[in-house]
N, C-alpha and C. Protein backbone atom coordinates (compact mmCIF):
# COMPACT_ATOMS: atom_id res chain seq x y z
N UNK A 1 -62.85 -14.40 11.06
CA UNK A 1 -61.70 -13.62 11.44
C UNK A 1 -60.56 -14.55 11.84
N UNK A 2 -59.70 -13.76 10.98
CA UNK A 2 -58.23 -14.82 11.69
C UNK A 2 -57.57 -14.68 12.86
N UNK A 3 -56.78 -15.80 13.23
CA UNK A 3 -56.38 -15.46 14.72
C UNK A 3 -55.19 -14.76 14.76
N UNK A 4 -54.73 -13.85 15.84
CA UNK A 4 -53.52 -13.95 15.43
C UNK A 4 -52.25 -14.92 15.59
N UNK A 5 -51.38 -14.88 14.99
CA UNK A 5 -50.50 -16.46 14.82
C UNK A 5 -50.59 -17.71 14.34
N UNK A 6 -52.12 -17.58 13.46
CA UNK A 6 -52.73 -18.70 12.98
C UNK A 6 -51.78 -19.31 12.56
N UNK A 7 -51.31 -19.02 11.22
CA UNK A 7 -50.47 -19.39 10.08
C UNK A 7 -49.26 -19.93 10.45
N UNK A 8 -48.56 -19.02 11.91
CA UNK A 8 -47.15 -19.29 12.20
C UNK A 8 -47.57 -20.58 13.59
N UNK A 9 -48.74 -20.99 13.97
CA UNK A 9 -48.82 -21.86 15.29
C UNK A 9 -48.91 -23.53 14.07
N UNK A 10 -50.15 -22.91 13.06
CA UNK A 10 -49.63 -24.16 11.94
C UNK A 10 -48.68 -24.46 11.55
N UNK A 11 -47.51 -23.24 11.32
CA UNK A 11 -46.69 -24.14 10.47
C UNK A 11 -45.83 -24.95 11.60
N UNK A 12 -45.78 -24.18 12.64
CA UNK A 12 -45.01 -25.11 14.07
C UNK A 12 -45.54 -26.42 14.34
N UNK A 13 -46.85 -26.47 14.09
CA UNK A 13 -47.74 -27.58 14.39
C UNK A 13 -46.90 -28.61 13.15
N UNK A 14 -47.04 -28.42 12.38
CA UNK A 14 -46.79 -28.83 10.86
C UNK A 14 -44.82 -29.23 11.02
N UNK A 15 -44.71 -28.59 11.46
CA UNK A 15 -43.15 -28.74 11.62
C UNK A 15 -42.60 -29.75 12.89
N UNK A 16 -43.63 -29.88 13.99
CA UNK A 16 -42.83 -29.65 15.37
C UNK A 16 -42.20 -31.45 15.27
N UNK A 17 -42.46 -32.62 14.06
CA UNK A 17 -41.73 -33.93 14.51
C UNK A 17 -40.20 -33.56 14.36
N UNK A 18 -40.26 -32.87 13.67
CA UNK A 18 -38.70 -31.98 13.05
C UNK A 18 -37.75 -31.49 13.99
N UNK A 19 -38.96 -30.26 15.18
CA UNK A 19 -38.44 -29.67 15.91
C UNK A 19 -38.15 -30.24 16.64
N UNK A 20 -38.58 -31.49 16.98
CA UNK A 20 -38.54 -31.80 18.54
C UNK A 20 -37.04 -32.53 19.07
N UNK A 21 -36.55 -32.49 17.62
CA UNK A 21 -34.79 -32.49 17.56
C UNK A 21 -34.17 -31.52 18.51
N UNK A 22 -34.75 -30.37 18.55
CA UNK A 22 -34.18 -29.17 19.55
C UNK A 22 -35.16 -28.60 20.45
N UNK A 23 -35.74 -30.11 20.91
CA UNK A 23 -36.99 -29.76 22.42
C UNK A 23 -36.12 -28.75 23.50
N UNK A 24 -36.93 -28.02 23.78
CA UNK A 24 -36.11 -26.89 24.96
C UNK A 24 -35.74 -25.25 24.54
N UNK A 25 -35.20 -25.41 22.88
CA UNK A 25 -34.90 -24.02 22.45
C UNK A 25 -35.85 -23.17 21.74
N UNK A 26 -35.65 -22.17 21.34
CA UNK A 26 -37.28 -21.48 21.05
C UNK A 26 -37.11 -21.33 19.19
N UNK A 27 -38.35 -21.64 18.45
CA UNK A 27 -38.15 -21.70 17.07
C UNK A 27 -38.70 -19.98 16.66
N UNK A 28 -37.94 -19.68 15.54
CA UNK A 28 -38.66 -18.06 14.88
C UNK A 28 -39.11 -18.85 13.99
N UNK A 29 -40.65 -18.00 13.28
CA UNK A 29 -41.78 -18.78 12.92
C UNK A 29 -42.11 -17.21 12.19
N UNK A 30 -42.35 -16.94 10.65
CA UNK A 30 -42.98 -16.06 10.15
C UNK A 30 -43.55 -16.43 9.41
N UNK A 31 -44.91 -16.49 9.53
CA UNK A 31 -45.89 -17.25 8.47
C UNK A 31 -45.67 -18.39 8.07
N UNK A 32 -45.39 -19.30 6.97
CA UNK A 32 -44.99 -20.99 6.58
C UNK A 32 -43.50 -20.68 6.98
N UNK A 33 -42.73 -20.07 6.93
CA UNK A 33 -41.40 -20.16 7.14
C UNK A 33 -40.72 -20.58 8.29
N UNK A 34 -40.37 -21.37 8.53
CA UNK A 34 -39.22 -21.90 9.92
C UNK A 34 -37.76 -21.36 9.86
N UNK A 35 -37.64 -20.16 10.58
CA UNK A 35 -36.25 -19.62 10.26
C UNK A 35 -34.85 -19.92 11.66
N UNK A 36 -35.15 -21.60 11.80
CA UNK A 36 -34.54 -21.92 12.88
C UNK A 36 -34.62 -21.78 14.38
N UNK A 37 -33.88 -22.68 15.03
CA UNK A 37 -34.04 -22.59 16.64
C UNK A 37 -32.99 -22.38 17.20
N UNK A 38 -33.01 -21.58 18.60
CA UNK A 38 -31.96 -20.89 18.86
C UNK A 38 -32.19 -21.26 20.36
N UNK A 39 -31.07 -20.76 21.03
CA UNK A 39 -30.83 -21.75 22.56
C UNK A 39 -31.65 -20.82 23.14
N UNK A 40 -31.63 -18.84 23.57
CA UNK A 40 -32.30 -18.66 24.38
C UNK A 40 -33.76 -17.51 23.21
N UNK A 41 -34.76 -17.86 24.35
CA UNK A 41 -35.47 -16.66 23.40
C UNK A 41 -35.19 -15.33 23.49
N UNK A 42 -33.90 -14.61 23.94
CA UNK A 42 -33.47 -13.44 23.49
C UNK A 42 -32.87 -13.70 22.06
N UNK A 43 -32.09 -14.82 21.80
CA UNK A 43 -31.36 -14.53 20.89
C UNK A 43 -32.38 -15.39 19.56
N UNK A 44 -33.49 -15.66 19.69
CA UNK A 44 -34.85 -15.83 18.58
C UNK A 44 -35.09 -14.20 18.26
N UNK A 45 -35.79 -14.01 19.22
CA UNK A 45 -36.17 -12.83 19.37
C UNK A 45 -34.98 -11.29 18.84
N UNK A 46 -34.26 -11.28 19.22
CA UNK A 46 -32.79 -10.43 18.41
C UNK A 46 -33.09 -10.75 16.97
N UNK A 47 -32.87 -12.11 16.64
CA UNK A 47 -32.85 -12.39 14.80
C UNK A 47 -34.45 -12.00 14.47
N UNK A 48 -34.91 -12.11 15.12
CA UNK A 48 -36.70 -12.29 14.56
C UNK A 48 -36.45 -10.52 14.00
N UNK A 49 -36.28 -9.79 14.89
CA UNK A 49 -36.25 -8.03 14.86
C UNK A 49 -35.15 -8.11 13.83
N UNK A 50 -34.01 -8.21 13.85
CA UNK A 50 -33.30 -7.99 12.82
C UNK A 50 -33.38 -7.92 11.27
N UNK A 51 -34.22 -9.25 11.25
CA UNK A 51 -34.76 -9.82 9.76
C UNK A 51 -35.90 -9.45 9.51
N UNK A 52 -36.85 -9.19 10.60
CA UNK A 52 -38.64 -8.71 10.30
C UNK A 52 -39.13 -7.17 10.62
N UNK A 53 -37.86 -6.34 11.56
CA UNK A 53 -38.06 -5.51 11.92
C UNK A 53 -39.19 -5.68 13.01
N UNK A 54 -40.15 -4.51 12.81
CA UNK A 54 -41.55 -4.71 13.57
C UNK A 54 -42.63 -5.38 12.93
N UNK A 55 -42.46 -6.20 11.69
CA UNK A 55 -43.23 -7.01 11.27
C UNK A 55 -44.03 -8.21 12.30
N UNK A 56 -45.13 -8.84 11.84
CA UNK A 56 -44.77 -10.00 12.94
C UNK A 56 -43.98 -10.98 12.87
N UNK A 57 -43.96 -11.98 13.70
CA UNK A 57 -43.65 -13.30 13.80
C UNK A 57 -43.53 -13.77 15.31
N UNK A 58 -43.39 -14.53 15.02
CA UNK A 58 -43.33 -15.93 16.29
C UNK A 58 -42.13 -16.43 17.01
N UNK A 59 -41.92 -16.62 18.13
CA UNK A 59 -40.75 -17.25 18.95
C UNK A 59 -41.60 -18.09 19.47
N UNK A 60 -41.44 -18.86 19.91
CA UNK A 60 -42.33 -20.67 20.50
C UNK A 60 -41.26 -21.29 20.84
N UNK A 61 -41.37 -22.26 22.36
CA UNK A 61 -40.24 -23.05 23.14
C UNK A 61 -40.62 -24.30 22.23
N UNK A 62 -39.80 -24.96 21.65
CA UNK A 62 -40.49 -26.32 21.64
C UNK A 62 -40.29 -27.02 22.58
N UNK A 63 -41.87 -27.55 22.25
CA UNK A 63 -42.14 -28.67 23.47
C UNK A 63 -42.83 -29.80 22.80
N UNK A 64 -42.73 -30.94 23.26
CA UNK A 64 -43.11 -32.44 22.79
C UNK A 64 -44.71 -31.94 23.42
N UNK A 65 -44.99 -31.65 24.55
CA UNK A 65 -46.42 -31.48 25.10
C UNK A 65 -46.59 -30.32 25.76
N UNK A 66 -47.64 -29.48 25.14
CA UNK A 66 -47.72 -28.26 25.86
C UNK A 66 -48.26 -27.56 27.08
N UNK A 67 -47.89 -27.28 27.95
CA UNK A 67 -48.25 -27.32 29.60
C UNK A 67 -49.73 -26.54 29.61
N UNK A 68 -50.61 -27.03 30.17
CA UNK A 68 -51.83 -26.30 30.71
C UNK A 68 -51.65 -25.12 31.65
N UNK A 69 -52.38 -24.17 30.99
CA UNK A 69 -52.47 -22.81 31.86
C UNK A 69 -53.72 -22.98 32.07
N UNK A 70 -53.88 -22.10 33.51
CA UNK A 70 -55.14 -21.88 34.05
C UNK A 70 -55.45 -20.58 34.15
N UNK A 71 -56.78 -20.32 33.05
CA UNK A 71 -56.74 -18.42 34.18
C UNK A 71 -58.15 -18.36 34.07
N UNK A 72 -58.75 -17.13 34.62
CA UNK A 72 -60.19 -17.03 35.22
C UNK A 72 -60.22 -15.48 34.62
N UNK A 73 -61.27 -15.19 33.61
CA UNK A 73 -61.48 -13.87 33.26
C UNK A 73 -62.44 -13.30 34.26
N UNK A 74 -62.45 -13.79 35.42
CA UNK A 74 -63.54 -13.37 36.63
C UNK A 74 -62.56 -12.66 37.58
N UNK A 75 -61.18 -12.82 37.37
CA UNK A 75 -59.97 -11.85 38.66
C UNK A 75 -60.58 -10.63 38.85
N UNK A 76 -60.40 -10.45 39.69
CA UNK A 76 -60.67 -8.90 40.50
C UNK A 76 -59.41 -8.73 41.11
């Protein structure tokens, strides 16, 4: 089973020596396609809907290194 975002976290993966030209702003990501980076993720997110509708795709901050989250599926 696929994950979801497989395709669009590869092609970021695949892309990000590129991105890291615009470390800080968030990239739209639909499947192999890189459809640019934009300063805030409202305005990724605005074009992402515009062009994909409710299709999917991806908004992602670039980052040179990606911060560790911590969570516990044990919360109560």
């Amino acid at each position: 089973m696929a994950l979801y975002f497989d395709t669009e976290l590869k092609t970021y993966r695949k892309h990000l020596p590129d991105l890291l030209e615009s470390e800080g702003k968030f990239v739209l990501i639909r499947g192999e396609e890189v459809d640019g980076a934009f300063d805030t993720y409202g305005d990724a997110l605005e074009v992402g809907y515009t062009k994909y509708g409710l299709e999917s795709f991806l908004v992602k901050q670039i980052r040179s290194a990606e911060p560790i989250q911590y969570f516990s599926r044990d919360l109560r």
